[in-house]
N, C-alpha and C. Protein backbone atom coordinates (compact mmCIF):
# COMPACT_ATOMS: atom_id res chain seq x y z
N UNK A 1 -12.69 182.51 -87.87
CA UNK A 1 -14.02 183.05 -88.04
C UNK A 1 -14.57 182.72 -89.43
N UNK A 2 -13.69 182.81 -90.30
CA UNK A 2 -14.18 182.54 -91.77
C UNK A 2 -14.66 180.77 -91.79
N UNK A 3 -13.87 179.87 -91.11
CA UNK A 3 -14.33 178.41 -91.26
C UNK A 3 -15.54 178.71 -90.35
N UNK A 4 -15.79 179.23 -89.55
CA UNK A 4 -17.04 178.97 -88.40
C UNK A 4 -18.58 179.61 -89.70
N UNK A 5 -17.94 180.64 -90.50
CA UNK A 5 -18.70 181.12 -91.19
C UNK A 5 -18.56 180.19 -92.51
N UNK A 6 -17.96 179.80 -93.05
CA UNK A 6 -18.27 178.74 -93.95
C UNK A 6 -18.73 177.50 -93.87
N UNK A 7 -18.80 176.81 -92.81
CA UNK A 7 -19.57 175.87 -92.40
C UNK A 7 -20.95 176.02 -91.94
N UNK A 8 -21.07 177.32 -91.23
CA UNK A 8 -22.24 177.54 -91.16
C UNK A 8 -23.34 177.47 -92.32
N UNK A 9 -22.51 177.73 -93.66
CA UNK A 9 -22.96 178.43 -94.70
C UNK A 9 -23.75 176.92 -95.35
N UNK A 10 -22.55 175.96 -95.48
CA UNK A 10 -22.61 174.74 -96.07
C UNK A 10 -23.90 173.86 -95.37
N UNK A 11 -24.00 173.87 -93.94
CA UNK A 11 -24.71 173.70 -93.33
C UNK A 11 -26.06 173.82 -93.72
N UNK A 12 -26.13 175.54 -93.41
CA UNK A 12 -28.07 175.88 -93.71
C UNK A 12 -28.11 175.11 -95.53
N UNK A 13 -27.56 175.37 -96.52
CA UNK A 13 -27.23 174.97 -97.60
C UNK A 13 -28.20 173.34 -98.09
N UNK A 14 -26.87 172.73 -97.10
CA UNK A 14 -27.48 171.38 -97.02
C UNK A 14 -29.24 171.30 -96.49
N UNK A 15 -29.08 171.61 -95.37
CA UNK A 15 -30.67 171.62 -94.37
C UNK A 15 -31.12 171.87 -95.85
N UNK A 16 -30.98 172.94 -96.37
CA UNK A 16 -32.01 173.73 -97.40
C UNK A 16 -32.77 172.80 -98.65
N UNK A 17 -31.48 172.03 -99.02
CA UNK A 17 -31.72 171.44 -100.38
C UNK A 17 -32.64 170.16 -99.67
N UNK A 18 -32.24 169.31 -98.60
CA UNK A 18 -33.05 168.20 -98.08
C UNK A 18 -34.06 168.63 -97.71
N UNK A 19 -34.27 169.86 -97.50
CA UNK A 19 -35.62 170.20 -96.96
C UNK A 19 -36.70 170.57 -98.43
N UNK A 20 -36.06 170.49 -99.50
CA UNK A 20 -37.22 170.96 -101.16
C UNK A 20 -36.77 169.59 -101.92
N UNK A 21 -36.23 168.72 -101.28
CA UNK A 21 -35.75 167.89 -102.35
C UNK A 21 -36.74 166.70 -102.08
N UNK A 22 -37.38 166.22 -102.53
CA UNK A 22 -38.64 165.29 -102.58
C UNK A 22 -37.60 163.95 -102.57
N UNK A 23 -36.62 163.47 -103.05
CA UNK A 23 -36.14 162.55 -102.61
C UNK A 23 -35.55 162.11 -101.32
N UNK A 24 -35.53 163.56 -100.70
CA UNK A 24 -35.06 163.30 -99.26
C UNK A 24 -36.18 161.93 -98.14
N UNK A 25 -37.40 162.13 -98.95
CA UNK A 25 -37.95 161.30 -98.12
C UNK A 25 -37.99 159.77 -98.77
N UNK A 26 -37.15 159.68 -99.38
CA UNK A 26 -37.51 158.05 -99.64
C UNK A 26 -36.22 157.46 -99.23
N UNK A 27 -36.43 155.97 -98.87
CA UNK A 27 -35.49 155.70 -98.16
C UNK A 27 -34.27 155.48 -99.01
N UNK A 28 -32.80 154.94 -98.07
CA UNK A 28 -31.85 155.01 -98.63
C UNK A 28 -31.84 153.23 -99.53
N UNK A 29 -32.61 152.57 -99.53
CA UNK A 29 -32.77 151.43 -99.67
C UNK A 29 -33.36 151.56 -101.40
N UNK A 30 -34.17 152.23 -101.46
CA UNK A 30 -35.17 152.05 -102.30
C UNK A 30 -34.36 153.03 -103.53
N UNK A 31 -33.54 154.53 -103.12
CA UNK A 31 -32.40 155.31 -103.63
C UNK A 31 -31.65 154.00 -104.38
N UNK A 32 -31.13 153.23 -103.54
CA UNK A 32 -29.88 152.61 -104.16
C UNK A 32 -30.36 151.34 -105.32
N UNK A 33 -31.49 150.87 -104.72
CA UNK A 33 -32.34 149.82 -105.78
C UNK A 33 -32.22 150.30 -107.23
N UNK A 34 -33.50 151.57 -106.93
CA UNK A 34 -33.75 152.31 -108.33
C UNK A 34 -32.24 152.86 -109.26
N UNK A 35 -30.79 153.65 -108.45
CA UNK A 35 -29.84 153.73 -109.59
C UNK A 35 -29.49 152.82 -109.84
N UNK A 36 -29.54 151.02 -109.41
CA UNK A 36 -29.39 150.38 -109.88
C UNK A 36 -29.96 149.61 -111.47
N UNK A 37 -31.02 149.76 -110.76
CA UNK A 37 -31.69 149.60 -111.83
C UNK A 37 -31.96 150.29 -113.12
N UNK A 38 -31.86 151.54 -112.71
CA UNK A 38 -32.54 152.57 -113.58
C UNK A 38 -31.05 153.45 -113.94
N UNK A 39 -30.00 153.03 -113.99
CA UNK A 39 -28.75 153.81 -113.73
C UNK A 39 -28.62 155.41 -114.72
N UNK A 40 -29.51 155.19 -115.95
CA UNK A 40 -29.24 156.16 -116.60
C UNK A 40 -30.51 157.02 -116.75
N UNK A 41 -31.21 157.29 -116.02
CA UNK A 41 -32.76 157.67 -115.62
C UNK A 41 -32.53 158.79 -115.50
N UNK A 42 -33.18 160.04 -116.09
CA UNK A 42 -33.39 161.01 -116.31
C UNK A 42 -34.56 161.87 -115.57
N UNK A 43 -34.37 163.12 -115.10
CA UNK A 43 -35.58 163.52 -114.87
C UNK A 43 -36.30 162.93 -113.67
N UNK A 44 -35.69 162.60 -112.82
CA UNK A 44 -36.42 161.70 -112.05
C UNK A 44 -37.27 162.63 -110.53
N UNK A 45 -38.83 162.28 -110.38
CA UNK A 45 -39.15 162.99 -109.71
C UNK A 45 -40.09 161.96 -108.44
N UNK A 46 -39.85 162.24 -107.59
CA UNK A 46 -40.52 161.02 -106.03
C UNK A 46 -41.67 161.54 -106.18
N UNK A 47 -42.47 160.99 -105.61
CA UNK A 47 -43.71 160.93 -104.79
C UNK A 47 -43.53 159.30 -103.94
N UNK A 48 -43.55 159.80 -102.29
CA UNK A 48 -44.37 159.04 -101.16
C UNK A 48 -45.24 159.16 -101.07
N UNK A 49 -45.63 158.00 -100.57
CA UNK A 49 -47.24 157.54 -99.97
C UNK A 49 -47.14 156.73 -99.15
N UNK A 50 -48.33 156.77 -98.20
CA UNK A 50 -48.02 155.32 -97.44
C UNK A 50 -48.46 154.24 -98.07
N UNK A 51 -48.66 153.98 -99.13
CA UNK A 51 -48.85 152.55 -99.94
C UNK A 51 -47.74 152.63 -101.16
N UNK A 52 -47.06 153.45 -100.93
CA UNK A 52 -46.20 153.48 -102.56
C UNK A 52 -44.83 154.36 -102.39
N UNK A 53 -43.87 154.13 -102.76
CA UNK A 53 -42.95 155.14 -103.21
C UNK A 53 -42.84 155.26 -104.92
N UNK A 54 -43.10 156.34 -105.28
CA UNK A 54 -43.34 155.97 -107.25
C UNK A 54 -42.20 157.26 -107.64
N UNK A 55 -41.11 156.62 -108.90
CA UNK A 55 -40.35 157.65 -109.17
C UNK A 55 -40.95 157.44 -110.95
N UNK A 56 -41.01 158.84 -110.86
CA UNK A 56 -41.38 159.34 -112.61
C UNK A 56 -40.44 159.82 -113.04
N UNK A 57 -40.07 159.32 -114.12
CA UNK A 57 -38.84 159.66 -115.18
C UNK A 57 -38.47 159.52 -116.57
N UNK A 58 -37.39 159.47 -116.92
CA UNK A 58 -37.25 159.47 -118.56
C UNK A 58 -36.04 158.55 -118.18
N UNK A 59 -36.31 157.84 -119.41
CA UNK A 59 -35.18 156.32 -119.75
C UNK A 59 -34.67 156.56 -121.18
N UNK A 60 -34.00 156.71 -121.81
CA UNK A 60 -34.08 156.38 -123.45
C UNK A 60 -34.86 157.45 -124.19
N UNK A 61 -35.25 158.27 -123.78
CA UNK A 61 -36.57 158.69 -124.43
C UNK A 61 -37.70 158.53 -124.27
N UNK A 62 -37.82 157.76 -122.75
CA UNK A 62 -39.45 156.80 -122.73
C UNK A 62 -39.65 157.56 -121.45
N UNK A 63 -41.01 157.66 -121.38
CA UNK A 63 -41.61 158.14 -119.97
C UNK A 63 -41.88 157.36 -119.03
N UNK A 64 -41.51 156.86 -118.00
CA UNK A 64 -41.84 155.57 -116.91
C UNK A 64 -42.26 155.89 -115.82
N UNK A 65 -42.38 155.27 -114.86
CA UNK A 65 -42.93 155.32 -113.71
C UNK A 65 -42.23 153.81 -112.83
N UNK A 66 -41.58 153.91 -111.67
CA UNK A 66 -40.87 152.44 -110.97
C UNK A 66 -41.64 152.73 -109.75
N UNK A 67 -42.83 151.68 -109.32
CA UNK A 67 -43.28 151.76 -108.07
C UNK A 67 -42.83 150.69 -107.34
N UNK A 68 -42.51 151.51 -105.82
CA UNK A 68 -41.71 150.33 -105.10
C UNK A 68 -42.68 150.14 -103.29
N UNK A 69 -42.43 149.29 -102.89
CA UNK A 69 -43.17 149.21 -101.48
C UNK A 69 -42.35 149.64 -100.52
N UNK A 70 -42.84 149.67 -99.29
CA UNK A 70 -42.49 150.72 -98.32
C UNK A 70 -40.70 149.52 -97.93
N UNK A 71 -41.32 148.45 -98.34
CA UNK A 71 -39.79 147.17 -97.98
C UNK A 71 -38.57 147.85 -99.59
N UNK A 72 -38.72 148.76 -100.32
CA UNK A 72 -37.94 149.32 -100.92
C UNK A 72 -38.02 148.17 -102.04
N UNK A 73 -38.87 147.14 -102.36
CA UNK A 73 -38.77 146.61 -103.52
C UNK A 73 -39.60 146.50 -104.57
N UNK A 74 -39.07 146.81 -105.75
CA UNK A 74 -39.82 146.64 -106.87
C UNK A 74 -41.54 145.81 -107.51
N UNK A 75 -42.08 146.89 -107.50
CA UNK A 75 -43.83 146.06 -107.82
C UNK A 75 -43.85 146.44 -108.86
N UNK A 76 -43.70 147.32 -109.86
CA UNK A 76 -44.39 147.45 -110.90
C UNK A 76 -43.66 148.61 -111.59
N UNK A 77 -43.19 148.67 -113.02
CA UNK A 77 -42.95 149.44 -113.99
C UNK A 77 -43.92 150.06 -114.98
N UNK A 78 -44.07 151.11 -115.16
CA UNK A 78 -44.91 151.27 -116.04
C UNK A 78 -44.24 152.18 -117.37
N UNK A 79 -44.66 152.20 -119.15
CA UNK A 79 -43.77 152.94 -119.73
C UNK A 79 -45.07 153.39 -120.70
N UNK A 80 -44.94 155.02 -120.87
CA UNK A 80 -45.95 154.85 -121.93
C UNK A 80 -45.56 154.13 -123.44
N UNK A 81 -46.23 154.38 -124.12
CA UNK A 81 -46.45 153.44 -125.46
C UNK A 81 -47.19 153.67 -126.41
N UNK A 82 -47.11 154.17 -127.17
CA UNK A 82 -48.14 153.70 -128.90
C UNK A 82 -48.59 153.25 -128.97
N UNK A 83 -49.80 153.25 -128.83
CA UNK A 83 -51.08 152.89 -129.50
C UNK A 83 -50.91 151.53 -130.29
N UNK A 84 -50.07 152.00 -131.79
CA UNK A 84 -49.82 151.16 -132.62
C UNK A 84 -48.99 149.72 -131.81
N UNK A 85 -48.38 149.83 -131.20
CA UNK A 85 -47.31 148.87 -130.20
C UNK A 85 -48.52 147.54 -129.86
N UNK A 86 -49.57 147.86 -129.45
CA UNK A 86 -50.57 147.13 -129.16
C UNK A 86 -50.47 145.53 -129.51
N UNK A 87 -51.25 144.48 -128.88
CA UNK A 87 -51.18 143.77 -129.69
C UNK A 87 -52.82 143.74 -130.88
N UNK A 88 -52.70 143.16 -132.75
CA UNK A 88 -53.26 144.01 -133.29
C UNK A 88 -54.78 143.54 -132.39
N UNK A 89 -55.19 142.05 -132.22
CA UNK A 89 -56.05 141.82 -131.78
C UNK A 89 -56.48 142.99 -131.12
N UNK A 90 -56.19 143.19 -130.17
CA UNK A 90 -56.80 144.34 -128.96
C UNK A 90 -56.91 145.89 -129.66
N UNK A 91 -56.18 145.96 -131.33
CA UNK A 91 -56.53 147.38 -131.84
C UNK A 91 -57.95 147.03 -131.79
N UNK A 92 -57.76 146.00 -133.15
CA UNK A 92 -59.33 145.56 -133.62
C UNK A 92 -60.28 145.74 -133.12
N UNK A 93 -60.43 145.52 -131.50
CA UNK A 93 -61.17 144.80 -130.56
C UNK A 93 -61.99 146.35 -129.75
N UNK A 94 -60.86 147.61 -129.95
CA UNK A 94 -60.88 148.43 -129.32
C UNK A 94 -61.27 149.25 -130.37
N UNK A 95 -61.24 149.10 -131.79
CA UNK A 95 -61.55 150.19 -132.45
C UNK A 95 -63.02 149.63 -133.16
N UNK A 96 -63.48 148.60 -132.94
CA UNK A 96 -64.59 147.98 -133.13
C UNK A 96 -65.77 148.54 -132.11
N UNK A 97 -65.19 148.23 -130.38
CA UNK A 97 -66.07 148.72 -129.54
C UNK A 97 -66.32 150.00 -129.11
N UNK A 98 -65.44 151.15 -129.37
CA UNK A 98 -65.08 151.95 -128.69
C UNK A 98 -64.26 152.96 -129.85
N UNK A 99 -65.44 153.14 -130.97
CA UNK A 99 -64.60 154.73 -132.02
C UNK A 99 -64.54 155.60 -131.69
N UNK A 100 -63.64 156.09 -132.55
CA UNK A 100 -63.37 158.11 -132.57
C UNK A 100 -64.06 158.34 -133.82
N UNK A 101 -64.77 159.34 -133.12
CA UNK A 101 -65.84 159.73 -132.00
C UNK A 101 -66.27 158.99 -131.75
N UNK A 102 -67.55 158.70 -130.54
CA UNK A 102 -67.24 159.29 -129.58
C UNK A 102 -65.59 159.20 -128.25
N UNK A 103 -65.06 158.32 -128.89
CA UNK A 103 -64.13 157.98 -128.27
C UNK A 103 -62.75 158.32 -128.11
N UNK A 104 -62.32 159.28 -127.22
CA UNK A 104 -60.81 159.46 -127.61
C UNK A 104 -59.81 159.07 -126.67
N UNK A 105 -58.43 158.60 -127.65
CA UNK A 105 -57.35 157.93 -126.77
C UNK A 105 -57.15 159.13 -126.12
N UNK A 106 -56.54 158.78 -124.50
CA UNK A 106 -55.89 159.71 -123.72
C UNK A 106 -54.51 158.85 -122.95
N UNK A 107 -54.30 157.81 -123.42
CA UNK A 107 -53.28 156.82 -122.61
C UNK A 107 -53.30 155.78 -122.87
N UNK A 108 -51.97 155.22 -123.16
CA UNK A 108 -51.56 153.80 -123.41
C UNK A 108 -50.45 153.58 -122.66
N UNK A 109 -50.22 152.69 -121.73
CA UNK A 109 -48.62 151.90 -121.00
C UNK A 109 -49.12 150.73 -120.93
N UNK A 110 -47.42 150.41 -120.79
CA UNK A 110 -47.28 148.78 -120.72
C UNK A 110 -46.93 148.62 -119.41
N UNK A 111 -47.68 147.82 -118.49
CA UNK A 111 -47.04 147.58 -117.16
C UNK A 111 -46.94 146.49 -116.99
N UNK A 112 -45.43 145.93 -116.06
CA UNK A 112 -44.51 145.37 -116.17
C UNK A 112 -44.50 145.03 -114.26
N UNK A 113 -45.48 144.15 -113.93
CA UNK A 113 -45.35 143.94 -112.23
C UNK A 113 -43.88 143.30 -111.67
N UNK A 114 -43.84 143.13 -110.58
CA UNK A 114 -42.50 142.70 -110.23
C UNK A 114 -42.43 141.20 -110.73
N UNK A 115 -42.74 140.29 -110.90
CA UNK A 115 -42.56 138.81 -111.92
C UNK A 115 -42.28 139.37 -113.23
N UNK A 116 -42.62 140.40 -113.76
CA UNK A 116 -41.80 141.13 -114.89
C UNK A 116 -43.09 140.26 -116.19
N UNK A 117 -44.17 140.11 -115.51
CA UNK A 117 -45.39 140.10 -116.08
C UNK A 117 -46.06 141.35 -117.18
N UNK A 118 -46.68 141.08 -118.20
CA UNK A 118 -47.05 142.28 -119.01
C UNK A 118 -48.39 142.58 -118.94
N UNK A 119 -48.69 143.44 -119.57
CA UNK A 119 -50.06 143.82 -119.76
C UNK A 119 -49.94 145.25 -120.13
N UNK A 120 -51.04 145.36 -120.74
CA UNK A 120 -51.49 147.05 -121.14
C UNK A 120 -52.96 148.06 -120.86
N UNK A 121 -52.55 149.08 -120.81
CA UNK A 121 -53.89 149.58 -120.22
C UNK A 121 -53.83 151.07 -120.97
N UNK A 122 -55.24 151.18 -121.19
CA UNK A 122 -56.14 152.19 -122.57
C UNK A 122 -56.65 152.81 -121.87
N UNK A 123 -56.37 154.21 -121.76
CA UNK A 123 -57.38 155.43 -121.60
C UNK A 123 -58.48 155.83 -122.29
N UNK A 124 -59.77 155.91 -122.58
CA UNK A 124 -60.36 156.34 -123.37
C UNK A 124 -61.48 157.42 -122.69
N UNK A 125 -61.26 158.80 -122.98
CA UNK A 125 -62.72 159.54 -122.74
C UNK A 125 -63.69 160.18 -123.99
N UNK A 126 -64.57 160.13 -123.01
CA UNK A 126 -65.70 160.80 -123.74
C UNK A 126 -66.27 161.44 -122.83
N UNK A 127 -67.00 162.39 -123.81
CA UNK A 127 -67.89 164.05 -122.51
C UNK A 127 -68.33 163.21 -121.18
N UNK A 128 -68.81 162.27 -121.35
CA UNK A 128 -69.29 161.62 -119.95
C UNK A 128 -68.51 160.50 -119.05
N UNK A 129 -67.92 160.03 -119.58
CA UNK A 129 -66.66 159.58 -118.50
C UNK A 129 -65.62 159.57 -119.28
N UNK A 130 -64.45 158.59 -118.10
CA UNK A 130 -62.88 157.97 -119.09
C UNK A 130 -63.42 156.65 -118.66
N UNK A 131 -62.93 155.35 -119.69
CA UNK A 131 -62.57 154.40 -119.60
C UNK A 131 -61.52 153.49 -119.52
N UNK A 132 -60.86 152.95 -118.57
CA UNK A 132 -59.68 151.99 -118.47
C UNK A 132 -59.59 150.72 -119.38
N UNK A 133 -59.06 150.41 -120.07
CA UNK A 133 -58.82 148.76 -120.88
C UNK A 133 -57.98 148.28 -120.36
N UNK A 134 -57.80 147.15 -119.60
CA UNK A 134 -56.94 146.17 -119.51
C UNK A 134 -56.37 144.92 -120.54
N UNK A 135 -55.60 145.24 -121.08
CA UNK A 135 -55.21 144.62 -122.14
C UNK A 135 -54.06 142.96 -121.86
N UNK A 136 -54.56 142.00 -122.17
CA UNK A 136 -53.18 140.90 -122.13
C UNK A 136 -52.87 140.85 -123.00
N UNK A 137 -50.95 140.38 -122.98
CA UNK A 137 -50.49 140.39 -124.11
C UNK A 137 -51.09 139.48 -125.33
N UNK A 138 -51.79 138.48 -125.37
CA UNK A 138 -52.50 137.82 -126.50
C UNK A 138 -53.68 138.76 -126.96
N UNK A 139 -53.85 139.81 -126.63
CA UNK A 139 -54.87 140.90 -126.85
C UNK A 139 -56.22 140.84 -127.10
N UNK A 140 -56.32 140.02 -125.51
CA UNK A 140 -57.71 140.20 -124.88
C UNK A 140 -58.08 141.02 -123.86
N UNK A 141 -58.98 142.19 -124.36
CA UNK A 141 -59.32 143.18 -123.97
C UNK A 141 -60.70 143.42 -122.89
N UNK A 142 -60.74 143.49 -122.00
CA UNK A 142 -61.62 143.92 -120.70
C UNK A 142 -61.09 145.30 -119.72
N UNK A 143 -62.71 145.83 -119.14
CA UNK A 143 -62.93 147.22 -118.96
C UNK A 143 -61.80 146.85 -117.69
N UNK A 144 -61.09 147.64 -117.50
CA UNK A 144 -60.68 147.66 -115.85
C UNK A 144 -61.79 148.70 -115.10
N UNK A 145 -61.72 149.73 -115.52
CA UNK A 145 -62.36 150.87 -114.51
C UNK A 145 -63.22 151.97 -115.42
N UNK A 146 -64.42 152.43 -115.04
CA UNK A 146 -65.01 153.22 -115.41
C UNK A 146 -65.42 154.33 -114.69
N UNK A 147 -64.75 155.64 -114.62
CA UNK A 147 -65.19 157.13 -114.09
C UNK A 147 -65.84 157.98 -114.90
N UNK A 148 -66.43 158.45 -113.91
CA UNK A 148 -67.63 159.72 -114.19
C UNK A 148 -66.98 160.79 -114.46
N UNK A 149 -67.50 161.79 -115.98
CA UNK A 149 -66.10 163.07 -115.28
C UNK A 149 -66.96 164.21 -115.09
């Protein structure tokens, strides 16, 4: 009676944790990719989508993001970053067009597509929208996206 009752126990247990555990839904493919890759990844939290599986985490001290496709492979890394990290061209370029005031940083990462390609991208708001910068590494700077807030 005690094994019928301890298995039972282990049982609901299990159900329980797969049922709050946000990694339960990503596949076992895309699981084994990312500890590969990411073996000492910290903090790590899923979000599915049907266009994305994205795990947010800590590396080193760094905040990242590994988005993978529904085929469980690697598209794109993202890590935040310093400002200063920039290349300087694109400070220049950005603190020329776009001062504080009216302008304030809210985000800088370096993203890293699956060819392991670079680029960077600038948050900037003001009372009336945010602005996206798309940055290349030779630090030439163009708007990616502009929202209303």
């Amino acid at each position: 009676m005690k094994k019928i009752l301890f298995l039972a126990f282990i049982t609901v247990s299990v159900a329980a944790t797969a049922a709050t555990d946000p990694s339960s839904d990503v596949s076992f493919t895309v699981l084994n990719k990312f500890t590969a890759k990411f073996l000492k990844a910290e903090n790590v939290d899923w979000k599915v989508t049907s266009q994305f599986i994205k795990a947010k985490f800590t590396l080193n001290g760094k905040e990242m993001n590994a988005f993978y496709d529904s085929y469980g492979d690697l598209t794109a890394v993202t890590t935040k970053m310093d400002y200063s990290k920039l290349p300087e061209r694109a400070i220049k370029a950005i603190s020329l067009k776009y001062p504080f005031p009216p302008y304030q940083l809210t985000d800088c990462i370096e993203y890293r597509n699956a060819e392991n390609e670079v680029s960077y991208y600038v948050s900037l708001l003001t009372e009336q929208e945010t602005i996206v910068l798309q940055i290349s590494p030779a630090g030439n700077v163009s708007e990616f996206k502009r929202i209303r807030n």
